[in-house]
Structure formats: C-alpha cells, structure tokens
C-alpha atoms as a PDB file:
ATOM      1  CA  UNK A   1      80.219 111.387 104.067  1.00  0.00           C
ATOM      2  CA  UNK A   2      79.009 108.038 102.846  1.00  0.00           C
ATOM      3  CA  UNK A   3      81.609 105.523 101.950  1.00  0.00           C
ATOM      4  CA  UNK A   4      81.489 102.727  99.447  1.00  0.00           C
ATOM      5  CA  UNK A   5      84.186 100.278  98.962  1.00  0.00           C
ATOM      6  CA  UNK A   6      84.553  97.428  96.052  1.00  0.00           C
ATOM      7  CA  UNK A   7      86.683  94.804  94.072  1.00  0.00           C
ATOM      8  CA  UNK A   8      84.746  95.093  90.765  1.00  0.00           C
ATOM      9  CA  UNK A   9      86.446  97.296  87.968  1.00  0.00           C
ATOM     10  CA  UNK A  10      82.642  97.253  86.386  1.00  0.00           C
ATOM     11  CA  UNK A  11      80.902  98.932  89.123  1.00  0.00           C
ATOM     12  CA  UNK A  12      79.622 102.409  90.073  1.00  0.00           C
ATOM     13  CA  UNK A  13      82.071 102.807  92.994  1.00  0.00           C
ATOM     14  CA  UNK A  14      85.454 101.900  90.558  1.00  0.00           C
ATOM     15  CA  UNK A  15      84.131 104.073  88.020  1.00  0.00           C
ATOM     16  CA  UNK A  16      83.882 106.794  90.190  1.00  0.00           C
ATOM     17  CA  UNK A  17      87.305 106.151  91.735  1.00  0.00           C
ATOM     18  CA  UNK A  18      88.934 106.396  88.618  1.00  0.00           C
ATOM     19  CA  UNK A  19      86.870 109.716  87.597  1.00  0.00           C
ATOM     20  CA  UNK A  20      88.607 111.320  90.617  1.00  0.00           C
ATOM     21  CA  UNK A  21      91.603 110.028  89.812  1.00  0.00           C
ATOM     22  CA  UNK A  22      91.588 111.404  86.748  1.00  0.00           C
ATOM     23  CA  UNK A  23      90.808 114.768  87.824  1.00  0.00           C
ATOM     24  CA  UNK A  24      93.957 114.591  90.235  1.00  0.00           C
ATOM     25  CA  UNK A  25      96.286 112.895  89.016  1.00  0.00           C
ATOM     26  CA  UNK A  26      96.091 112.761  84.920  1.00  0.00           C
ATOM     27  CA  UNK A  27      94.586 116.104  84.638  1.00  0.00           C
ATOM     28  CA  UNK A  28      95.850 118.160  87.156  1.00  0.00           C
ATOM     29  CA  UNK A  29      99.590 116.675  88.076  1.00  0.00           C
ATOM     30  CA  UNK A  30     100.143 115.049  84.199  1.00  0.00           C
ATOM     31  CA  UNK A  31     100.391 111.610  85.391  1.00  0.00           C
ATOM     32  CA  UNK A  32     100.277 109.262  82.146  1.00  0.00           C
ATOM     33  CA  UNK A  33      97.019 107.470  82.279  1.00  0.00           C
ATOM     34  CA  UNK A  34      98.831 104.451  81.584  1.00  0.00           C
ATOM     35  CA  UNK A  35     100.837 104.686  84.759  1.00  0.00           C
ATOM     36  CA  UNK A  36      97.502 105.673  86.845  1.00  0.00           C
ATOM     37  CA  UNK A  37      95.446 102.695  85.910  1.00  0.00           C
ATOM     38  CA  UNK A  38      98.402 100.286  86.439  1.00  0.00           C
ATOM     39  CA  UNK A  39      97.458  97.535  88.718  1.00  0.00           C
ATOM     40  CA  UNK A  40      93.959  98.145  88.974  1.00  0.00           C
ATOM     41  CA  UNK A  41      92.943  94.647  89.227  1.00  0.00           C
ATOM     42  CA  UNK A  42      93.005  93.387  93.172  1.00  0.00           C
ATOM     43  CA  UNK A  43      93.286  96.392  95.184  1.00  0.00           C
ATOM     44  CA  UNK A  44      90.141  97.279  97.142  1.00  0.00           C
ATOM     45  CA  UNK A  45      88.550 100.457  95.799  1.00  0.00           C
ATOM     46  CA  UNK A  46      87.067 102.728  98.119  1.00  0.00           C
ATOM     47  CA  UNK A  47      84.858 105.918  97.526  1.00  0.00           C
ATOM     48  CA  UNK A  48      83.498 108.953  99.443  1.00  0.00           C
ATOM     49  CA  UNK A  49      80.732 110.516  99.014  1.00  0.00           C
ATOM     50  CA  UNK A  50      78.743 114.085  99.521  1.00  0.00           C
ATOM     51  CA  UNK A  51      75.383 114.234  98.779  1.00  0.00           C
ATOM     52  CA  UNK A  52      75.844 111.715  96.418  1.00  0.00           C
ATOM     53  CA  UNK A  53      78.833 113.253  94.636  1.00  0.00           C
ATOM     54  CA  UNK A  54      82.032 111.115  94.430  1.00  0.00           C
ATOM     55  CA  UNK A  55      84.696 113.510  96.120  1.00  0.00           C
ATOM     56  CA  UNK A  56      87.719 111.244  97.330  1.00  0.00           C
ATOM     57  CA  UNK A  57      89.161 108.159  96.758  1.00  0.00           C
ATOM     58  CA  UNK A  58      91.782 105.737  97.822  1.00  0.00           C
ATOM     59  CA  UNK A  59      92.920 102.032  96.538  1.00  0.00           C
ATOM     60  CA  UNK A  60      93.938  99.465  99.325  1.00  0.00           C
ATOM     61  CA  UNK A  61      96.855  96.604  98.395  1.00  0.00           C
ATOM     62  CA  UNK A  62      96.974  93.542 100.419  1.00  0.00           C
ATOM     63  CA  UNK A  63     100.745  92.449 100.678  1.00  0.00           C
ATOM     64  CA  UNK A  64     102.938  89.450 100.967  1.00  0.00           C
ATOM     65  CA  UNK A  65     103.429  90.273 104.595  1.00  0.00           C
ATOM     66  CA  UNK A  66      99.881  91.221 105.638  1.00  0.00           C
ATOM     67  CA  UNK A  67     100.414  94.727 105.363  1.00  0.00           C
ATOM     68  CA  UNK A  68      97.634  97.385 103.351  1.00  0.00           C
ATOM     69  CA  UNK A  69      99.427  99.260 100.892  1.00  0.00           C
ATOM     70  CA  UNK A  70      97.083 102.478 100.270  1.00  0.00           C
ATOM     71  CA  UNK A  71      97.221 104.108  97.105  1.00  0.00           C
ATOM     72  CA  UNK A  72      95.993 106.990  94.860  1.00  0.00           C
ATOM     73  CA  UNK A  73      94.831 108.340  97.601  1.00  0.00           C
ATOM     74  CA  UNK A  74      92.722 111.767  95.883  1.00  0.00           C
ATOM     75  CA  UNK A  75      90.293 114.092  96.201  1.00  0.00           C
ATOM     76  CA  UNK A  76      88.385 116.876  93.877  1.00  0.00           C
ATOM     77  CA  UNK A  77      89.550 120.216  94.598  1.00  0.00           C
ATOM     78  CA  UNK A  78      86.578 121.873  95.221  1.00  0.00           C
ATOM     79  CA  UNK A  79      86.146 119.677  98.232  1.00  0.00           C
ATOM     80  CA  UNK A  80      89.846 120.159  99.464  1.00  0.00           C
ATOM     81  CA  UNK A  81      90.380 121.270 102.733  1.00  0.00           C
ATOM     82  CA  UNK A  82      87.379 120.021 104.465  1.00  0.00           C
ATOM     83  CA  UNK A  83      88.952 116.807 106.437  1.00  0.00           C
ATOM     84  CA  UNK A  84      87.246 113.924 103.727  1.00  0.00           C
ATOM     85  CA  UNK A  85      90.784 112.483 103.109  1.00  0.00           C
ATOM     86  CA  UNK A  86      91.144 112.265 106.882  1.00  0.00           C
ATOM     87  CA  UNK A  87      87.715 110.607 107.296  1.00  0.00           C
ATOM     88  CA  UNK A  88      88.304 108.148 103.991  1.00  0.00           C
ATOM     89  CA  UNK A  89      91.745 107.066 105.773  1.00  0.00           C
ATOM     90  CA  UNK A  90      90.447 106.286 109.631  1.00  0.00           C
ATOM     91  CA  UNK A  91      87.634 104.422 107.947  1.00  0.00           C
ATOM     92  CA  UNK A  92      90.608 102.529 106.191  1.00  0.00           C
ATOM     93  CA  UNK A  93      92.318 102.233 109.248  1.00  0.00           C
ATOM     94  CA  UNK A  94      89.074 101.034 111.164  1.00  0.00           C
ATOM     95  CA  UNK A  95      88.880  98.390 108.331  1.00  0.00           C
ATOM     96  CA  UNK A  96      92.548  97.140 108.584  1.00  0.00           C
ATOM     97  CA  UNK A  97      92.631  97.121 112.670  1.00  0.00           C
ATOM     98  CA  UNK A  98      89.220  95.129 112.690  1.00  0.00           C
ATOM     99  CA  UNK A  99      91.233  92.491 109.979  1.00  0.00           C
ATOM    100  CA  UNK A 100      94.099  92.598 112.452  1.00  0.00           C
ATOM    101  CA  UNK A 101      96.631  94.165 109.835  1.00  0.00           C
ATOM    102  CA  UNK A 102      99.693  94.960 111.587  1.00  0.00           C
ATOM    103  CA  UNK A 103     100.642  98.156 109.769  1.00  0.00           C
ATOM    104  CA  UNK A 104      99.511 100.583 106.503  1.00  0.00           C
ATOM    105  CA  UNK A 105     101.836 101.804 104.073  1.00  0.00           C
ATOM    106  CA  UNK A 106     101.895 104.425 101.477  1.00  0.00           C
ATOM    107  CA  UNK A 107     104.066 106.005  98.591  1.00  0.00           C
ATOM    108  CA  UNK A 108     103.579 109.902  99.673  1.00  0.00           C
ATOM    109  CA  UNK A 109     103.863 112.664  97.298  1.00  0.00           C
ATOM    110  CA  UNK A 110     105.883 114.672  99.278  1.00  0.00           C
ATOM    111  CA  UNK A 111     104.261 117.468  99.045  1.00  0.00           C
ATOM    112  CA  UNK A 112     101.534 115.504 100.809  1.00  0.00           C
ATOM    113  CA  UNK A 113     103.394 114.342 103.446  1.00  0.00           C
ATOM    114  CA  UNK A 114     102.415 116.626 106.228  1.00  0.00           C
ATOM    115  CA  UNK A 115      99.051 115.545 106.067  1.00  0.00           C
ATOM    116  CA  UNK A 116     100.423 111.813 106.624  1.00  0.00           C
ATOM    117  CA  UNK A 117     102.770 112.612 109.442  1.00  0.00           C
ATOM    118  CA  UNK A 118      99.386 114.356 111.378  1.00  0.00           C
ATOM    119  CA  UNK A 119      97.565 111.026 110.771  1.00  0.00           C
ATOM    120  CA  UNK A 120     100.143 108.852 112.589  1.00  0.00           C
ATOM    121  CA  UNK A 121     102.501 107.992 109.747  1.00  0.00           C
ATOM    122  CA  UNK A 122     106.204 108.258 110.154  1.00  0.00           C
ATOM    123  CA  UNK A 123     108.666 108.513 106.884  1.00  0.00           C
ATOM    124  CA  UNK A 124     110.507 105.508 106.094  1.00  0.00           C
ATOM    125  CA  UNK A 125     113.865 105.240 103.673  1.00  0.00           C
ATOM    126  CA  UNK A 126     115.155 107.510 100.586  1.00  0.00           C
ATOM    127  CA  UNK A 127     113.259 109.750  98.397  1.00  0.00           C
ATOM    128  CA  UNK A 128     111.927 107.778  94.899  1.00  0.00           C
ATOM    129  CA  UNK A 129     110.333 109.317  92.225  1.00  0.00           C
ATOM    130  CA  UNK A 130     106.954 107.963  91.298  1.00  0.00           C
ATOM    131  CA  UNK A 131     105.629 109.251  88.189  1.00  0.00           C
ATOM    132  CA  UNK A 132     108.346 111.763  88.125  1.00  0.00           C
ATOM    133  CA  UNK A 133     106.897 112.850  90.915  1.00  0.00           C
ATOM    134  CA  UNK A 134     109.003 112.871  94.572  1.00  0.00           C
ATOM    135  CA  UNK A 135     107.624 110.637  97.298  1.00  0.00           C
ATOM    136  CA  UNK A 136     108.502 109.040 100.502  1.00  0.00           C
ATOM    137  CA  UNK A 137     107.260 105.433 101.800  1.00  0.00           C
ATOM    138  CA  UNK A 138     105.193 106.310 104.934  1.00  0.00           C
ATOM    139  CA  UNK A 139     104.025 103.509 107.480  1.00  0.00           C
ATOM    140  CA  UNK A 140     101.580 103.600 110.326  1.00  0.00           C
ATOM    141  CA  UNK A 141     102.177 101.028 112.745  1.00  0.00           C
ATOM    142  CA  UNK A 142      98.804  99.730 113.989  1.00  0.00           C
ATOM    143  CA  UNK A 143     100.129  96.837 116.837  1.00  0.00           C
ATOM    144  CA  UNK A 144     100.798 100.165 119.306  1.00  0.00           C
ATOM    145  CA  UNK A 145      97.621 100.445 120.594  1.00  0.00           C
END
C-alpha cells in the first residue's frame, strides 16, 4: 500500500480522502455531510492506496498540548478486513514518534474499538455520542518505549 499524506483541501490526496469518507461515513452510517467535513482545514490528510485505488483514510489534529488527534479514520468495504487500517495507523504512529509526539488520541466508534485496543490504545473517560453515534476517547501513549 502506497501512502500519501497532505495539507491542501485542493489536491488529489484530500479529494480522495473525502470520497472515502463519504462512502463510510455519509453513505453508509448517515453521518450529515455537514458534520463530516467540519474542520477540514489544518488537519493533515493522509491516504492509502492499492494499485492506485484510494481505499483508507485518516485525518491527523495537532493539539494544544502536542498531542495527534486522529480522525475519520475509514476505509471502503470491499477492502475491509485486509489489515490497511492497521498499516495507515503505524505509518501515523511512525510519523508522530519520529516528531517526538508524546501520545495519539482518537474519538472511537465503539463498535470500532476492538481494533484500537489491539493497536495499543487504552479507553479513556465516559461514553459521548458523536454524530449520534457512541464513542470512547482512546489514547496511545508513545513515551513507553
């Protein structure tokens, strides 16, 4: 899988971010597209690949304390299954530990939120609903080693 990260809500790589996101989130969950494209401008945008076919996505939030907040973090469902989220976030990771973040952070759907806890991430506070939608903050501590 190639991935392609950017900044710029006028390239390629966005574009093909937000088609994914889309699929996922607007289309297949009923997320308001209003509430999917909040925030858009900032994050880090990154985008994987197969055979040149966008397949997975995730945004990446700097925050006040240093800290990447990782976001809309999707992928088509005919590639489901096949480990690309897991690849997309340790290539996140390897980006944050190389810029010394001290920890990542995520809203997790909770039906999602096995996937997180095999990737390192440990649940953090209450339930909150996020697009009517139940999630859990989930951190990964990155100092440990």
């Amino acid at each position: 899988m190639e991935i392609k990260t950017s900044y710029d809500l006028n390239s390629q790589i966005y574009q093909d971010a937000l088609q994914i996101r889309k699929e996922v989130f607007v289309q297949e969950q009923g997320v308001d597209m209003a509430l999917e494209i909040e925030g858009e401008q900032g994050p880090r945008h990154y985008t994987g690949y197969v055979n040149g076919q966008a397949v997975v996505t995730a945004r990446v939030k700097v925050e006040a304390d240093g800290a990447w907040h990782l976001q809309r973090v999707a992928t088509k469902k005919a590639y489901r299954g096949q480990g690309l989220a897991k690849k997309l976030l340790l290539a996140i990771e390897t980006d944050a530990r190389a810029s010394q973040v001290p920890y990542l952070t995520l809203g997790a759907q909770d039906q999602a939120q096995e996937f997180y806890l095999k990737l390192g991430y440990h649940v953090v506070g209450e339930v909150f609903l996020d697009a009517d939608i139940p999630h859990h903050r989930m951190d990964k501590d990155l100092q440990l080693g």
